[in-house]
Protein backbone atom coordinates (compact mmCIF):
# COMPACT_ATOMS: atom_id res chain seq x y z
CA UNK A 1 0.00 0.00 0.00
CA UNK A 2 1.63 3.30 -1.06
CA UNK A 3 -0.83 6.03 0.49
CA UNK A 4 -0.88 7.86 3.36
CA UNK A 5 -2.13 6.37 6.39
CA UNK A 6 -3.44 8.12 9.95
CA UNK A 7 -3.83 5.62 12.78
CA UNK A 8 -6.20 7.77 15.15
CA UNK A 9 -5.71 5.38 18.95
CA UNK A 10 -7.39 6.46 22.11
CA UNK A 11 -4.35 6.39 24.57
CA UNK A 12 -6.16 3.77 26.78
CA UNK A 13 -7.98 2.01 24.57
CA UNK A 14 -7.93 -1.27 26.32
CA UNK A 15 -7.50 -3.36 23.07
CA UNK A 16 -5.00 -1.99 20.82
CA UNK A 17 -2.65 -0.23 23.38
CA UNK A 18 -2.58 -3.05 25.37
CA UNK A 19 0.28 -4.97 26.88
CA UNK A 20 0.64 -7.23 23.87
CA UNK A 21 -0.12 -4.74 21.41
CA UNK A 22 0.95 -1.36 20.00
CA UNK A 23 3.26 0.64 22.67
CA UNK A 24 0.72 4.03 22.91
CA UNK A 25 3.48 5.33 25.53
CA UNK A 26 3.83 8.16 22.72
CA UNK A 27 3.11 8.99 19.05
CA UNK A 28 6.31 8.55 18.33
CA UNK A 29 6.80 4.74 19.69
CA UNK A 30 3.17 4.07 18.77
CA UNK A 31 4.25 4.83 15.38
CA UNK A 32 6.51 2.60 14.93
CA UNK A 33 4.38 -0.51 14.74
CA UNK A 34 2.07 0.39 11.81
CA UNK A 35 5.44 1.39 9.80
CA UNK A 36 6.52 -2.56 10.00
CA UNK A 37 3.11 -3.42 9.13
CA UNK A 38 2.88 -0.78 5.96
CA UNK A 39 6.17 -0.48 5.03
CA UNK A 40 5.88 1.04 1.51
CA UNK A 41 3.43 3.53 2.64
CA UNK A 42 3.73 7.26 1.60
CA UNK A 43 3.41 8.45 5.33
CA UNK A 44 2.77 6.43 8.46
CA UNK A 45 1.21 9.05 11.11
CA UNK A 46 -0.58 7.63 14.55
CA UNK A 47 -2.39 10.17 16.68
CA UNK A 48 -3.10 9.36 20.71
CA UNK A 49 -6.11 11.14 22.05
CA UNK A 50 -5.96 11.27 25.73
CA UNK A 51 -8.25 10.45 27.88
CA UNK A 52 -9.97 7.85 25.50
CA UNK A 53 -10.69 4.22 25.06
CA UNK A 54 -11.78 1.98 22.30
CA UNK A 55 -14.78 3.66 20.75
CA UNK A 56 -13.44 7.08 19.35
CA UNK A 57 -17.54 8.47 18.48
CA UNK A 58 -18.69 7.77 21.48
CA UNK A 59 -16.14 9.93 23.72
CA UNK A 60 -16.11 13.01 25.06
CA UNK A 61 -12.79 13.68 23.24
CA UNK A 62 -14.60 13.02 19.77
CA UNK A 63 -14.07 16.78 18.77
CA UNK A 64 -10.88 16.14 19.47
CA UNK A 65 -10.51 13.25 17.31
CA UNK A 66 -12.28 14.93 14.41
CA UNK A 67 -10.08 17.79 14.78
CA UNK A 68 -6.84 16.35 14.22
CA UNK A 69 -8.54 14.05 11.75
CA UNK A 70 -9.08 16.95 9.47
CA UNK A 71 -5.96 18.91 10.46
CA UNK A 72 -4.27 15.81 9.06
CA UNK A 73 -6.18 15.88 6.28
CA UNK A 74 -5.95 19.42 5.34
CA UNK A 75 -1.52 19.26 5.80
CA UNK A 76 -1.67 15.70 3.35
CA UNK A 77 0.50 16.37 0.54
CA UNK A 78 -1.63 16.26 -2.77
């Protein structure tokens, strides 16, 4: 797969920042994982929202998620 890719993790989302999992520590380090899994891809980016689990909708922090959704978005190189 060659095109951009945004992982969007709540930091304490109980399933894929677990123990066994992806390392949500930082965006950095979380990072790192979906780069070995995609490694042709035009950009790898992962972005923690604090303060929330599995189910990004359903949050309190969902604005916050949309926001850097589209900020991502709106910065992707065309």
């Amino acid at each position: 797969m060659t095109v951009p890719i945004l992982f969007v993790l709540g930091q304490r989302d109980p399933i894929f920042c677990a123990a066994d999992a992806v390392d949500c520590s930082t965006p950095d380090v979380a990072c790192r994982q979906p780069s070995t899994v995609y490694p042709n891809a035009a950009i790898v980016a992962v972005d923690l929202v604090p303060r929330t689990g599995h189910f990004l909708n359903l949050h309190l922090t969902a604005p916050e998620t949309y926001r850097a959704i589209g900020e991502w978005i709106r910065v992707l190189p065309l």
